[in-house]
PDB file of N, CA and C in Angstrom:
ATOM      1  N   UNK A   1      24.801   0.622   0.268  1.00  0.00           N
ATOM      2  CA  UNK A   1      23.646   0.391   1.127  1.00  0.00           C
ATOM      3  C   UNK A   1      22.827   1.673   1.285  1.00  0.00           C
ATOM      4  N   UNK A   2      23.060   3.115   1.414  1.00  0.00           N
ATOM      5  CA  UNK A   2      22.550   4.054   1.288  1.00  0.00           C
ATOM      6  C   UNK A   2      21.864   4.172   0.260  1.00  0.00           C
ATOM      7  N   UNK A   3      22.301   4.072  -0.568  1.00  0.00           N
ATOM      8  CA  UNK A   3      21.573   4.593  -2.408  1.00  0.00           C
ATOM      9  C   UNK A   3      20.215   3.213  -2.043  1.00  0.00           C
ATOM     10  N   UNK A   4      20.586   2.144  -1.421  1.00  0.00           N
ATOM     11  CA  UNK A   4      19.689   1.190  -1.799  1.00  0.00           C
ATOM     12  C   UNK A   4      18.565   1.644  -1.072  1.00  0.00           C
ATOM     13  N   UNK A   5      18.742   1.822   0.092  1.00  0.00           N
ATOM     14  CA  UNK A   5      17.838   2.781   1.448  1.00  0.00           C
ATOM     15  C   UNK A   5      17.190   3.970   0.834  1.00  0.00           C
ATOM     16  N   UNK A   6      17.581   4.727   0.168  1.00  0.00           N
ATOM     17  CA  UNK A   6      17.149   5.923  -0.051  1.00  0.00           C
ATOM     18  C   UNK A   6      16.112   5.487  -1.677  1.00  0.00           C
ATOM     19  N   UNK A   7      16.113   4.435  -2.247  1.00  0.00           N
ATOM     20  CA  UNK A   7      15.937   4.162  -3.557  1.00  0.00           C
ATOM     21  C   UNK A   7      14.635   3.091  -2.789  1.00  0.00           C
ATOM     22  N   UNK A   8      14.863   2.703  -1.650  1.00  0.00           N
ATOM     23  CA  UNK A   8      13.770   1.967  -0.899  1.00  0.00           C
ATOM     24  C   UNK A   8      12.343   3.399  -0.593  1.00  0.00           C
ATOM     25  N   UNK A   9      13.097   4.468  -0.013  1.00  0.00           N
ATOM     26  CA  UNK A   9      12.424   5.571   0.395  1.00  0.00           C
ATOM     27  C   UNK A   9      11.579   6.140  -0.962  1.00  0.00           C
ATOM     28  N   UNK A  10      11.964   6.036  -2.079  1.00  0.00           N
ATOM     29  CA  UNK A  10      11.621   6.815  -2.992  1.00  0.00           C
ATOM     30  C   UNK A  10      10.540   6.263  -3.566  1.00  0.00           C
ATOM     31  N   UNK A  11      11.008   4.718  -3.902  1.00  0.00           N
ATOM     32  CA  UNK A  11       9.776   3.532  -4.091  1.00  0.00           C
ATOM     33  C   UNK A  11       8.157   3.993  -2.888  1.00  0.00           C
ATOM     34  N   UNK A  12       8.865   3.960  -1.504  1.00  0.00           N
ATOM     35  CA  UNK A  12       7.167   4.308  -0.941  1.00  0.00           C
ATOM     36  C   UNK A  12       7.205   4.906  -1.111  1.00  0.00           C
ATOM     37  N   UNK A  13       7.486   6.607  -1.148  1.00  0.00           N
ATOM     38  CA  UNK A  13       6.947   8.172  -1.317  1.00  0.00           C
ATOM     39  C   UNK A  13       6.145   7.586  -2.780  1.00  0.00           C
ATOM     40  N   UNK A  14       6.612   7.231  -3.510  1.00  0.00           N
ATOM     41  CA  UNK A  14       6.063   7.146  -4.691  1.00  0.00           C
ATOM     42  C   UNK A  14       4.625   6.163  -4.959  1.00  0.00           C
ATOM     43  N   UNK A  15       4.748   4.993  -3.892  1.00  0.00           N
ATOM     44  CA  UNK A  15       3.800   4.222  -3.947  1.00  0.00           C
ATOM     45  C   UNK A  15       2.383   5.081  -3.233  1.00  0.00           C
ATOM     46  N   UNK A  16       2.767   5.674  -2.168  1.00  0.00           N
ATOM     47  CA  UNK A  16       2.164   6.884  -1.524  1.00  0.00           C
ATOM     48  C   UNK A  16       1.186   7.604  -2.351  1.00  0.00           C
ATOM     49  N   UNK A  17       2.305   8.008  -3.301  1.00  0.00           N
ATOM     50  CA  UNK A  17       1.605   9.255  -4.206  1.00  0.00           C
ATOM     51  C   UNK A  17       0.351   8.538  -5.139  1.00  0.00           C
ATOM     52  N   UNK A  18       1.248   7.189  -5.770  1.00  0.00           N
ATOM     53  CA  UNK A  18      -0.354   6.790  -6.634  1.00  0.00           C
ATOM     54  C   UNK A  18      -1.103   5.970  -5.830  1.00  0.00           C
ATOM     55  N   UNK A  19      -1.343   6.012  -4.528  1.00  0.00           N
ATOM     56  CA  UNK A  19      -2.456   5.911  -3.826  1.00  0.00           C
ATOM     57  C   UNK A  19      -3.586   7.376  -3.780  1.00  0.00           C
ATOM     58  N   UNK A  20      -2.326   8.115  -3.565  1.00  0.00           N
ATOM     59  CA  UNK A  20      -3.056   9.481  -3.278  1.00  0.00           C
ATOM     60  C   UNK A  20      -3.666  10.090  -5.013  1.00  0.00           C
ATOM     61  N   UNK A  21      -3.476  10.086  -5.928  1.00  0.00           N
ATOM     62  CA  UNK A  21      -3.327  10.821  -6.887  1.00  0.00           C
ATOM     63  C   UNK A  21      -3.840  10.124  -8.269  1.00  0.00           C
ATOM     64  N   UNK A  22      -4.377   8.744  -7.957  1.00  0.00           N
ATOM     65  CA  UNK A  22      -5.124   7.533  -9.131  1.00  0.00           C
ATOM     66  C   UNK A  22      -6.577   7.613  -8.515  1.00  0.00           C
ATOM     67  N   UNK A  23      -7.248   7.959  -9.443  1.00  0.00           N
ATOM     68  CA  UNK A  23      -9.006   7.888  -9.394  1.00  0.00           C
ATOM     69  C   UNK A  23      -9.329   6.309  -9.200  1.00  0.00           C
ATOM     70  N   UNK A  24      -9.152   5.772 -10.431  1.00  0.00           N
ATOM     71  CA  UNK A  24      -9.525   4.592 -10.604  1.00  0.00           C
ATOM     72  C   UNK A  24      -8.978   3.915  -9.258  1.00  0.00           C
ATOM     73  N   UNK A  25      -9.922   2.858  -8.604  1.00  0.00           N
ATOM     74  CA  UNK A  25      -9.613   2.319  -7.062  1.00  0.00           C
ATOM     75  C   UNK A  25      -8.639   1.010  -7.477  1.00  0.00           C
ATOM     76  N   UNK A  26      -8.191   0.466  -8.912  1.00  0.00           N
ATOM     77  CA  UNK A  26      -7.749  -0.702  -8.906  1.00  0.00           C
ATOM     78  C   UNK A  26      -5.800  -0.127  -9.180  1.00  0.00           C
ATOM     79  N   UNK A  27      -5.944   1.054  -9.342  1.00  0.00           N
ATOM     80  CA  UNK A  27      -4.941   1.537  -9.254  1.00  0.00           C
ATOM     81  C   UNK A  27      -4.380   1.860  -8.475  1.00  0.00           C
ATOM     82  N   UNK A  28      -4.878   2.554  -7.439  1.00  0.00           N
ATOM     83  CA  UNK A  28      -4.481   2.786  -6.097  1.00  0.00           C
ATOM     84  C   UNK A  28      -4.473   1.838  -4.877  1.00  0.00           C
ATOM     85  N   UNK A  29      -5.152   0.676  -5.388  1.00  0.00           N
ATOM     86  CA  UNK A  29      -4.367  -0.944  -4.582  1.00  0.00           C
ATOM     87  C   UNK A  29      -2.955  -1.490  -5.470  1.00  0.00           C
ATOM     88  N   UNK A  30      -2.764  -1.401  -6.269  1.00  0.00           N
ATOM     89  CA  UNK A  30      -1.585  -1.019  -6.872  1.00  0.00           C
ATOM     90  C   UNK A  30      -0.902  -0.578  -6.216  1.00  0.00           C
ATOM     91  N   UNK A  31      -0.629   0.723  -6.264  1.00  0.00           N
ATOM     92  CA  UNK A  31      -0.006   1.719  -5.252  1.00  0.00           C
ATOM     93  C   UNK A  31       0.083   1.645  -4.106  1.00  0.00           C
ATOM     94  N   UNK A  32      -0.775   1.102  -2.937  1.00  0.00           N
ATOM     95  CA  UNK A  32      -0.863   0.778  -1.978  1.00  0.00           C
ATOM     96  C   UNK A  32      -0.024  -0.621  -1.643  1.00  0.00           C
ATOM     97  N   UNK A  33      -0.200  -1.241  -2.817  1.00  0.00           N
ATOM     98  CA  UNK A  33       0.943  -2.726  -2.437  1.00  0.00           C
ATOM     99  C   UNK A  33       2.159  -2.610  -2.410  1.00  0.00           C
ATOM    100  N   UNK A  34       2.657  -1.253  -3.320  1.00  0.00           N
ATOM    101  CA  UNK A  34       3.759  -0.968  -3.801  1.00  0.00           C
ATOM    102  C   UNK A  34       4.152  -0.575  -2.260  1.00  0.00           C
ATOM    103  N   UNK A  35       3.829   0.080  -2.269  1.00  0.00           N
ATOM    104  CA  UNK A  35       4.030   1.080  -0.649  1.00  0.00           C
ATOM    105  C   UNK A  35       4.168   0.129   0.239  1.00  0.00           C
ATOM    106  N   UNK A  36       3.187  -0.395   0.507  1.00  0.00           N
ATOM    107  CA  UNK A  36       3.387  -1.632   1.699  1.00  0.00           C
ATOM    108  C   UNK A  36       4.478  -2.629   1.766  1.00  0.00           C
ATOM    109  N   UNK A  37       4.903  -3.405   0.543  1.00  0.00           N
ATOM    110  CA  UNK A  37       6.300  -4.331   0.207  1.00  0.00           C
ATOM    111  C   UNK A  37       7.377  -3.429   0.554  1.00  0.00           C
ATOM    112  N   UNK A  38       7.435  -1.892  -0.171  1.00  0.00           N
ATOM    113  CA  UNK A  38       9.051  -1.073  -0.304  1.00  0.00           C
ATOM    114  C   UNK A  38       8.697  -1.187   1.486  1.00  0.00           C
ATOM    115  N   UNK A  39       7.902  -0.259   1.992  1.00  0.00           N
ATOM    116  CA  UNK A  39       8.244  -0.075   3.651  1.00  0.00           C
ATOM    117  C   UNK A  39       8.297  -1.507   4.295  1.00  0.00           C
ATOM    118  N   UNK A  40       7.865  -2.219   4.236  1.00  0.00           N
ATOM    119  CA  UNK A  40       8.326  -3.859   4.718  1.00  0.00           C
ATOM    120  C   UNK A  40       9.605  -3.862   4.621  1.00  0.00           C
ATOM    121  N   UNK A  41      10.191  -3.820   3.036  1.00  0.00           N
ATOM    122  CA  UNK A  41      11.302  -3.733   3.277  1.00  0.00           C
ATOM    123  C   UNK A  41      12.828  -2.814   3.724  1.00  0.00           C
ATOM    124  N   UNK A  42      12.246  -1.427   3.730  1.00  0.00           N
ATOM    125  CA  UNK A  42      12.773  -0.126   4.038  1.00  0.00           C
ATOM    126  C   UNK A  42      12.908  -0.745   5.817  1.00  0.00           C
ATOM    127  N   UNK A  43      11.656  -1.183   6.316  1.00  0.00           N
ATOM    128  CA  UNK A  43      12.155  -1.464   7.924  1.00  0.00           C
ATOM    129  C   UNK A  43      12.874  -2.719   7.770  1.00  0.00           C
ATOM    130  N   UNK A  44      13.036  -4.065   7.126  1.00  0.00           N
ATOM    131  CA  UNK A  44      13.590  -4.812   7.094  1.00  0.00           C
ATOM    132  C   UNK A  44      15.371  -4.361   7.084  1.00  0.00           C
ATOM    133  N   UNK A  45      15.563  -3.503   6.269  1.00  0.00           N
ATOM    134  CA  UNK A  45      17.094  -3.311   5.769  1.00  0.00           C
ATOM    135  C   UNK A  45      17.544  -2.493   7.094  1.00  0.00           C
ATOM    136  N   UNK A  46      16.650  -1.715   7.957  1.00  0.00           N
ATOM    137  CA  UNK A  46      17.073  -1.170   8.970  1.00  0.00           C
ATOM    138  C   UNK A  46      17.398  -1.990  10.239  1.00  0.00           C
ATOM    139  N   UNK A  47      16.493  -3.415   9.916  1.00  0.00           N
ATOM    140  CA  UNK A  47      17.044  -4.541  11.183  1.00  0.00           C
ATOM    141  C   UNK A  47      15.998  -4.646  11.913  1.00  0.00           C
ATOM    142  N   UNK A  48      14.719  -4.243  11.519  1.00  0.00           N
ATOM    143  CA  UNK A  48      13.775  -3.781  12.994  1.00  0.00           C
ATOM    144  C   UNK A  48      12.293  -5.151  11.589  1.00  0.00           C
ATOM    145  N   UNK A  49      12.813  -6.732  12.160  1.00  0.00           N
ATOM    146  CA  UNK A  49      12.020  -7.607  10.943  1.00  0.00           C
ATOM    147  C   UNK A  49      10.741  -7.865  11.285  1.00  0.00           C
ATOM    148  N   UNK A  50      10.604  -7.352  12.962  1.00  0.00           N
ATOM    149  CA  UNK A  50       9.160  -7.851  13.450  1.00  0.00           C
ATOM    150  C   UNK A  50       8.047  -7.015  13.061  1.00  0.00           C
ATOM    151  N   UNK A  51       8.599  -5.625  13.489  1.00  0.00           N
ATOM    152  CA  UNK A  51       7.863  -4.447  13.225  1.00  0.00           C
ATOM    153  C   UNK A  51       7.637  -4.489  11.790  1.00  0.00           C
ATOM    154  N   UNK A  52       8.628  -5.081  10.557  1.00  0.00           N
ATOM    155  CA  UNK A  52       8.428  -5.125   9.675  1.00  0.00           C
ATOM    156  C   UNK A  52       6.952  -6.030   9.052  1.00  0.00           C
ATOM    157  N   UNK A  53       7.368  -7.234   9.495  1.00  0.00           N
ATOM    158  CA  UNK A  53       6.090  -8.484   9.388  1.00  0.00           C
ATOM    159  C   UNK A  53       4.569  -7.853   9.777  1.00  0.00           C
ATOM    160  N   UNK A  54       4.681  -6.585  11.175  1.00  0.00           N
ATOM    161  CA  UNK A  54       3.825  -6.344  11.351  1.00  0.00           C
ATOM    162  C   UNK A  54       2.812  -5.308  10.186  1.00  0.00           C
ATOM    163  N   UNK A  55       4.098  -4.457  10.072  1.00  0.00           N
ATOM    164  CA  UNK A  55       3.384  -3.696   8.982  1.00  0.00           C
ATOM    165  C   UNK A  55       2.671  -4.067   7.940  1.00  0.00           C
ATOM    166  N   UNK A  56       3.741  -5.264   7.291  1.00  0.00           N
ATOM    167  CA  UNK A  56       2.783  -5.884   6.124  1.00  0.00           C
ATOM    168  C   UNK A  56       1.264  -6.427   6.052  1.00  0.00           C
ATOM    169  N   UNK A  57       1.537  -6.939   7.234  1.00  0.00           N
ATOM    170  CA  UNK A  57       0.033  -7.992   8.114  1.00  0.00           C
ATOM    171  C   UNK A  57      -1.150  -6.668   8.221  1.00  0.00           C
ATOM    172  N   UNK A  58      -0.478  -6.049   8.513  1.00  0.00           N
ATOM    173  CA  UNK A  58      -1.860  -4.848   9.410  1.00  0.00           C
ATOM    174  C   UNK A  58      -1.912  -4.365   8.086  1.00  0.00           C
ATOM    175  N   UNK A  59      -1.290  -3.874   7.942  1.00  0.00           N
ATOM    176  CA  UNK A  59      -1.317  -2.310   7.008  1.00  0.00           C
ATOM    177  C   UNK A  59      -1.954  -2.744   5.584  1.00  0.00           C
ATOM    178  N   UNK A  60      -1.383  -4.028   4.578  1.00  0.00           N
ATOM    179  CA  UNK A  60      -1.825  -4.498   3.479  1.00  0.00           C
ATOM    180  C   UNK A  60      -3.232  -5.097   3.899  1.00  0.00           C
ATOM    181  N   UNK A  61      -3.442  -5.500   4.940  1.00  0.00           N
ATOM    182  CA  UNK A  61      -4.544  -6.662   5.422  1.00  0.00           C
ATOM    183  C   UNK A  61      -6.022  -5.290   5.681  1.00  0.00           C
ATOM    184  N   UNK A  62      -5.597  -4.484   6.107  1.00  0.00           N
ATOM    185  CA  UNK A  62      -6.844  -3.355   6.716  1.00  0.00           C
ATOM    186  C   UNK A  62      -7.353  -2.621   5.769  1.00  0.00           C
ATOM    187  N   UNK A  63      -5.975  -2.388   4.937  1.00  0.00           N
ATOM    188  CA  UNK A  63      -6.525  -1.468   3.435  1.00  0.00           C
ATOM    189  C   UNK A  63      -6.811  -2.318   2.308  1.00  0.00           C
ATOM    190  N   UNK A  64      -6.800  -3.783   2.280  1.00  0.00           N
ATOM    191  CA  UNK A  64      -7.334  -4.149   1.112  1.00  0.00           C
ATOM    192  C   UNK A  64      -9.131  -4.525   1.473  1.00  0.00           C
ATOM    193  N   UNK A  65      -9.156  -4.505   3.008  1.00  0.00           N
ATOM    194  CA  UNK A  65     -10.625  -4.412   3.016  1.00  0.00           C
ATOM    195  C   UNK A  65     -11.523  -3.272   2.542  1.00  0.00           C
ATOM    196  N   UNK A  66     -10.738  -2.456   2.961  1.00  0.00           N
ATOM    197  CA  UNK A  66     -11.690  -1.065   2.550  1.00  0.00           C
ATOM    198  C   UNK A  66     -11.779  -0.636   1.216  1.00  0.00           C
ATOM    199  N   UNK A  67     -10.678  -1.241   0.189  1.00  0.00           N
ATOM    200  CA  UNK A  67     -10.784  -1.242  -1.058  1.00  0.00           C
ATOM    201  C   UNK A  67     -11.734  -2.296  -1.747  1.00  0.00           C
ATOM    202  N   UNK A  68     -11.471  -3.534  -1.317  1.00  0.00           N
ATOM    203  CA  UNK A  68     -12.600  -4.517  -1.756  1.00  0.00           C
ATOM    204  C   UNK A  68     -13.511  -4.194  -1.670  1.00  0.00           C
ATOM    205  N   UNK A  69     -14.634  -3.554  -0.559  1.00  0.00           N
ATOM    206  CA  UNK A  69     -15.347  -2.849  -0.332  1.00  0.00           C
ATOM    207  C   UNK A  69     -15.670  -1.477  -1.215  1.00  0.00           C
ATOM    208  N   UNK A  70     -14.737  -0.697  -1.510  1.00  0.00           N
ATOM    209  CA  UNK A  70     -15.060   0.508  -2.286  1.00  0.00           C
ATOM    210  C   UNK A  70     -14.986  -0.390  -4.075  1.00  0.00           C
ATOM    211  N   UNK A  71     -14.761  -1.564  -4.233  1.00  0.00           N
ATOM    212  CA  UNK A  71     -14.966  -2.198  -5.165  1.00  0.00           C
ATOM    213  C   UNK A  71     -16.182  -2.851  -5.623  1.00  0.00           C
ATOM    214  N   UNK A  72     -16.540  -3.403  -4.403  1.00  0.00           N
ATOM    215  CA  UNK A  72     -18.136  -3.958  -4.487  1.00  0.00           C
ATOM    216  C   UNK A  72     -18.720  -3.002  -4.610  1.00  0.00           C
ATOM    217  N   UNK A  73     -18.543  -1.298  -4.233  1.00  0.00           N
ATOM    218  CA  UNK A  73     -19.947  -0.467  -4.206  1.00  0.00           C
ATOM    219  C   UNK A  73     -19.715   0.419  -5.512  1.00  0.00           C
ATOM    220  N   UNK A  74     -18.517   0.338  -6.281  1.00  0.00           N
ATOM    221  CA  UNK A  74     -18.629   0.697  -7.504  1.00  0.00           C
ATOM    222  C   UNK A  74     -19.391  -0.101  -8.707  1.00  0.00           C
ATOM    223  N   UNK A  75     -18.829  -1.486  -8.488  1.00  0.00           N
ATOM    224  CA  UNK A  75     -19.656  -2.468  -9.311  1.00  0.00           C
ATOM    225  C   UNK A  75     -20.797  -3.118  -9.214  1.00  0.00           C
ATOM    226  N   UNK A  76     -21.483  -2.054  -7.862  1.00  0.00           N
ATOM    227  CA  UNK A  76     -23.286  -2.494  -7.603  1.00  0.00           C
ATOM    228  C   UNK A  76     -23.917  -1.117  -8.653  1.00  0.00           C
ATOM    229  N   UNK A  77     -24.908  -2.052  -9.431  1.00  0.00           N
ATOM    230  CA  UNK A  77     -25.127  -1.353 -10.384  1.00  0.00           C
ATOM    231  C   UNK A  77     -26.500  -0.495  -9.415  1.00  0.00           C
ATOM    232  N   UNK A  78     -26.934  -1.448  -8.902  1.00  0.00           N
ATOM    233  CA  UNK A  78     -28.198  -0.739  -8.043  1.00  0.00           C
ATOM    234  C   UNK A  78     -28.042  -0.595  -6.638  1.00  0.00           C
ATOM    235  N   UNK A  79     -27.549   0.720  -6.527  1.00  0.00           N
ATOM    236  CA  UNK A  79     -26.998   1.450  -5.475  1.00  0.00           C
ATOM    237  C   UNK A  79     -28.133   1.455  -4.565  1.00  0.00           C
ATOM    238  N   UNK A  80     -28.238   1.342  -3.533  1.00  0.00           N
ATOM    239  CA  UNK A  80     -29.705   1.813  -2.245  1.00  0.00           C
ATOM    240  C   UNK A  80     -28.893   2.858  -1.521  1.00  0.00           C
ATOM    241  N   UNK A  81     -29.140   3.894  -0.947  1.00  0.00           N
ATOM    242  CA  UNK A  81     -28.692   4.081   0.047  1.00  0.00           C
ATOM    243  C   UNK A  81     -29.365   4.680   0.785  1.00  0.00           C
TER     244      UNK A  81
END
């Protein structure tokens, strides 16, 4: 159960990183999902399932707006601003 916990931990640090560290924005929702499922389940294996549900809800739900968004304003060819 440790190795699995700690192999849970490594999955988000890592999902983390190619949020932080991928240019391209379809990559780093990638990364960001990755992150969001491992810590769902990193708090799940710890016993704590609400806080877990919550994370997924908020956390996947808030950042895929702001990416959809940084998606639409890459693929507007005619920028105003």
């Amino acid at each position: 159960m440790t190795y699995f916990v700690l192999f849970l931990g490594l999955c988000f640090v890592s999902g983390g990183l190619a949020v932080a560290y991928n240019p391209p924005l379809y990559s780093g929702e990638v990364g960001l999902v990755l992150a969001s499922i491992v810590g769902s389940g990193w708090l799940l294996s710890l016993g704590v399932s609400f806080m877990s549900l919550v994370l997924f809800m908020v956390y996947l739900g808030g950042m895929s707006v702001d990416y959809v968004y940084s998606f639409s304003l890459v693929a507007d060819s005619f920028q105003r601003l």
